[in-house]
C-alpha atoms as a PDB file:
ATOM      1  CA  UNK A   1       0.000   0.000   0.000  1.00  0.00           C
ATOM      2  CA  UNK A   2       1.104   3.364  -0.765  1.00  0.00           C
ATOM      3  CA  UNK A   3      -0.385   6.937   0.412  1.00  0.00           C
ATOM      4  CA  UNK A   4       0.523  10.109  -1.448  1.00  0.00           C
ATOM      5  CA  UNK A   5      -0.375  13.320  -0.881  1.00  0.00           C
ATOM      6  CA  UNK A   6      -3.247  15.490  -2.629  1.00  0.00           C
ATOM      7  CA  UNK A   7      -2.646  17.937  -5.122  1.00  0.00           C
ATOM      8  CA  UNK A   8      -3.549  20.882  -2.342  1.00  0.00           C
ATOM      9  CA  UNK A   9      -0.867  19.741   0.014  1.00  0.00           C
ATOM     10  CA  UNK A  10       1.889  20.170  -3.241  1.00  0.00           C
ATOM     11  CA  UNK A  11       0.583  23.134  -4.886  1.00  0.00           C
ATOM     12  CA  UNK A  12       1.478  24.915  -1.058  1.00  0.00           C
ATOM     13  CA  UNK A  13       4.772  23.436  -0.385  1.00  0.00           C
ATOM     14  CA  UNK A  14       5.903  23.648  -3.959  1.00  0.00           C
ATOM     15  CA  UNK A  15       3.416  25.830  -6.572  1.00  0.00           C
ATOM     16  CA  UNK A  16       1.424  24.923  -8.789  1.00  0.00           C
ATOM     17  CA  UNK A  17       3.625  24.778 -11.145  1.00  0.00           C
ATOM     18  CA  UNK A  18       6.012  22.569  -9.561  1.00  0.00           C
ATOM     19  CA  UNK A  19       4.319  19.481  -9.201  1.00  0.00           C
ATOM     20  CA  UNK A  20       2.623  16.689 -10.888  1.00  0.00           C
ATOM     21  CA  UNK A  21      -1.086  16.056 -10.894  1.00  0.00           C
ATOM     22  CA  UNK A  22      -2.646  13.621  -8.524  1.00  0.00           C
ATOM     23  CA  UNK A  23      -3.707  11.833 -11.548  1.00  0.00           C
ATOM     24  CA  UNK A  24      -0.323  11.632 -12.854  1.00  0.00           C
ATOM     25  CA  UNK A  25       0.968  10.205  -9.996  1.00  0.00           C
ATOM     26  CA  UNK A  26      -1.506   7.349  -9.578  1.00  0.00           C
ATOM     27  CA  UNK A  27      -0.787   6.542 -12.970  1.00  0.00           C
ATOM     28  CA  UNK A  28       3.048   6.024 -12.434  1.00  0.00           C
ATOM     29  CA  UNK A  29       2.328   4.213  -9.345  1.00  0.00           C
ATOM     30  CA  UNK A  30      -0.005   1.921 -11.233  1.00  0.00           C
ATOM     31  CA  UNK A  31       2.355   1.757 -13.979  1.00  0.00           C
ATOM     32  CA  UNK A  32       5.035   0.356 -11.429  1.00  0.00           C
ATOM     33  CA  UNK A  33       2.373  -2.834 -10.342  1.00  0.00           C
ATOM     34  CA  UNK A  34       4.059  -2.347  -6.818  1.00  0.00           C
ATOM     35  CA  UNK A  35       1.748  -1.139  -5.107  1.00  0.00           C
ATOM     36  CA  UNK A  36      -1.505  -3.308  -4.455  1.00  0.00           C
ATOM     37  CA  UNK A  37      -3.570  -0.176  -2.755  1.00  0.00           C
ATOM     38  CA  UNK A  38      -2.822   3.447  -3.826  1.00  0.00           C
ATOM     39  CA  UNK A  39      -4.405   6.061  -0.932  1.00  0.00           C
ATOM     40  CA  UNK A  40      -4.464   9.493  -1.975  1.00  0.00           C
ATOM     41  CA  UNK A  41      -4.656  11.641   1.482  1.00  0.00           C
ATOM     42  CA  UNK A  42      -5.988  15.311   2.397  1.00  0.00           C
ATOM     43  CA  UNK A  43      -3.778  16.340   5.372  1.00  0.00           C
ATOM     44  CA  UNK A  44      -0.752  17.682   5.289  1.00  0.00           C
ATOM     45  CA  UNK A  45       1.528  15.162   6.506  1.00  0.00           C
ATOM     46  CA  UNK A  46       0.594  11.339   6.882  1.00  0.00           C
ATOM     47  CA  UNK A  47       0.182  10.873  10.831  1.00  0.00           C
ATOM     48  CA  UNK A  48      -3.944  10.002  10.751  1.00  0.00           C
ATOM     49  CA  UNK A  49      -3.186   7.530   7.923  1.00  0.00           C
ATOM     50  CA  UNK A  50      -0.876   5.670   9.887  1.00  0.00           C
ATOM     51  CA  UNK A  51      -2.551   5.407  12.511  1.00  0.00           C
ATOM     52  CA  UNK A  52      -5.789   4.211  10.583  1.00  0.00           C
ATOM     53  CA  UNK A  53      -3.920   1.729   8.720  1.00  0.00           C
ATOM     54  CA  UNK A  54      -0.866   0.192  10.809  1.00  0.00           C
ATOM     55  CA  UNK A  55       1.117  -0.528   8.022  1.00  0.00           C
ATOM     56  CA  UNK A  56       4.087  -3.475   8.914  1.00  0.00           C
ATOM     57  CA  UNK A  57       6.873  -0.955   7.717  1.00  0.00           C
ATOM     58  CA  UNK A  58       6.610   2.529   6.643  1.00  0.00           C
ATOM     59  CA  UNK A  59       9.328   3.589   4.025  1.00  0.00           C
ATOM     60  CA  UNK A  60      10.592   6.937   3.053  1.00  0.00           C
ATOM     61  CA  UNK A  61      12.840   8.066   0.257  1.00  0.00           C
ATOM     62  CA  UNK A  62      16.684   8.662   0.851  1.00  0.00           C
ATOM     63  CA  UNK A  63      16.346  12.435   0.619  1.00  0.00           C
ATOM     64  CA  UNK A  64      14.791  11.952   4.138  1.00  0.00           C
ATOM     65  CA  UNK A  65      18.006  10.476   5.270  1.00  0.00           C
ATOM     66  CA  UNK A  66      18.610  12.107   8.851  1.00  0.00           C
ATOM     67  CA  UNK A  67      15.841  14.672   8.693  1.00  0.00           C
ATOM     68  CA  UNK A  68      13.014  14.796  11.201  1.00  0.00           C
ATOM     69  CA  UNK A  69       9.283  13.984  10.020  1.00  0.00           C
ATOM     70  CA  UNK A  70       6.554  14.760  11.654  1.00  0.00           C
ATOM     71  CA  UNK A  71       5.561  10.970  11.442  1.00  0.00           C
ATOM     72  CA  UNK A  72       8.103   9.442  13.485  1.00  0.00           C
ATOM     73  CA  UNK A  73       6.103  10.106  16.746  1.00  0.00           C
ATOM     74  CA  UNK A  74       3.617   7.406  15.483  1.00  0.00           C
ATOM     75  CA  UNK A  75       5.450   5.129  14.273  1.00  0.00           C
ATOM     76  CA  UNK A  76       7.301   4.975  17.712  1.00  0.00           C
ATOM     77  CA  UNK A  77       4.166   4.546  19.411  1.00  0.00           C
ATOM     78  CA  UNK A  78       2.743   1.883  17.101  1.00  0.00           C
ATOM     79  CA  UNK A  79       6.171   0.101  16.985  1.00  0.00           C
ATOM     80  CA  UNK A  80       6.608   0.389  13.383  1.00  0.00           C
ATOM     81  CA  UNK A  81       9.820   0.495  11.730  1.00  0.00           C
ATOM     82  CA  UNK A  82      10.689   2.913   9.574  1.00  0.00           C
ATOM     83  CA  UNK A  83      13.225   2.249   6.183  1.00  0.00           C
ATOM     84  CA  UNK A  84      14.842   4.925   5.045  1.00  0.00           C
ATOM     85  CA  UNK A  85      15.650   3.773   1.354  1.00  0.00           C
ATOM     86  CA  UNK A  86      19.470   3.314   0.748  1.00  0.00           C
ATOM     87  CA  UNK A  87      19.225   3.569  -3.364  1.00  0.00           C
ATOM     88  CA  UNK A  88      18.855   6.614  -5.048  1.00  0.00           C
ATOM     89  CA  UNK A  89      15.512   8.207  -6.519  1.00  0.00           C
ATOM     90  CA  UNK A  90      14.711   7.479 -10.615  1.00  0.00           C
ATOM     91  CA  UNK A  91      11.976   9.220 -11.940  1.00  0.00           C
ATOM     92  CA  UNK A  92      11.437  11.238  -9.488  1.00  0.00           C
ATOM     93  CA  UNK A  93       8.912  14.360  -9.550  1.00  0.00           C
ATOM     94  CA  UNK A  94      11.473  16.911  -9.475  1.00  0.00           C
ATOM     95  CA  UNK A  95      13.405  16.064 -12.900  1.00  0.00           C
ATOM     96  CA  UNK A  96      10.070  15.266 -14.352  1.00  0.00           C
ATOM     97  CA  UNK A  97       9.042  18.896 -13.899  1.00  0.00           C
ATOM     98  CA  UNK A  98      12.279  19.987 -14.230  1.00  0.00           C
ATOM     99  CA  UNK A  99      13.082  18.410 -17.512  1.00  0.00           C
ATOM    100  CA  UNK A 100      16.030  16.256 -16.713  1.00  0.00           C
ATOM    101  CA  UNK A 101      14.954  12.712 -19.219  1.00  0.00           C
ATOM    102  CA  UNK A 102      12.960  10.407 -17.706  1.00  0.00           C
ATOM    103  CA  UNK A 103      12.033   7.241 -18.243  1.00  0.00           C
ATOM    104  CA  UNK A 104       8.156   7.330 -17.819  1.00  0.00           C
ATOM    105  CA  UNK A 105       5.460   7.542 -20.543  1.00  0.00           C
ATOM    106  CA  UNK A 106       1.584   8.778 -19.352  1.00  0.00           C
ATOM    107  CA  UNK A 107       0.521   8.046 -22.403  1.00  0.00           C
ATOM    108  CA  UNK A 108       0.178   4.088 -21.872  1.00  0.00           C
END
């Protein structure tokens, strides 16, 4: 299962014009077959959803390699480890936007 933020929650840390459509995102998620659930979630950082679902592991990319999230507090309390992922980001939203090549096509 993955959650990602809503559009709202983007277009005020980044701009409008800085991020990809919720839509979008599903679709590379989907494209990936990873993920069997997809949540899409309204607040601004993922605390209520974790507590709701209780994942078994909660993962974060490796740009969040020794910075402080608001979700650790939870994850503490609910005994849930939390991976910080040791390989480097492809495709991610930044050099999408940005224009740097990518290796994704909407269009299937």
């Amino acid at each position: 299962m993955v959650g990602i933020n809503n559009n709202i929650y983007l277009y005020c840390k980044y701009g409008k014009n800085y991020t990809i459509d919720i839509q979008h995102r599903i679709k590379m998620l989907s494209l990936t077959k990873i993920p069997k659930d997809i949540i899409v979630f309204d607040e601004f950082n993922p605390v209520n959803l974790i507590d709701k679902i209780r994942p078994d592991i909660y993962i974060k990319g490796n740009d969040y390699k020794g910075v402080k999230i608001p979700e650790e507090n939870i994850l503490k309390e609910l005994n849930i480890p939390l991976v910080i992922q040791e390989t480097p980001k492809i495709n991610s939203s930044s050099r999408i936007i940005f224009g740097q090549e990518s290796t994704i096509n909407f269009n299937k």
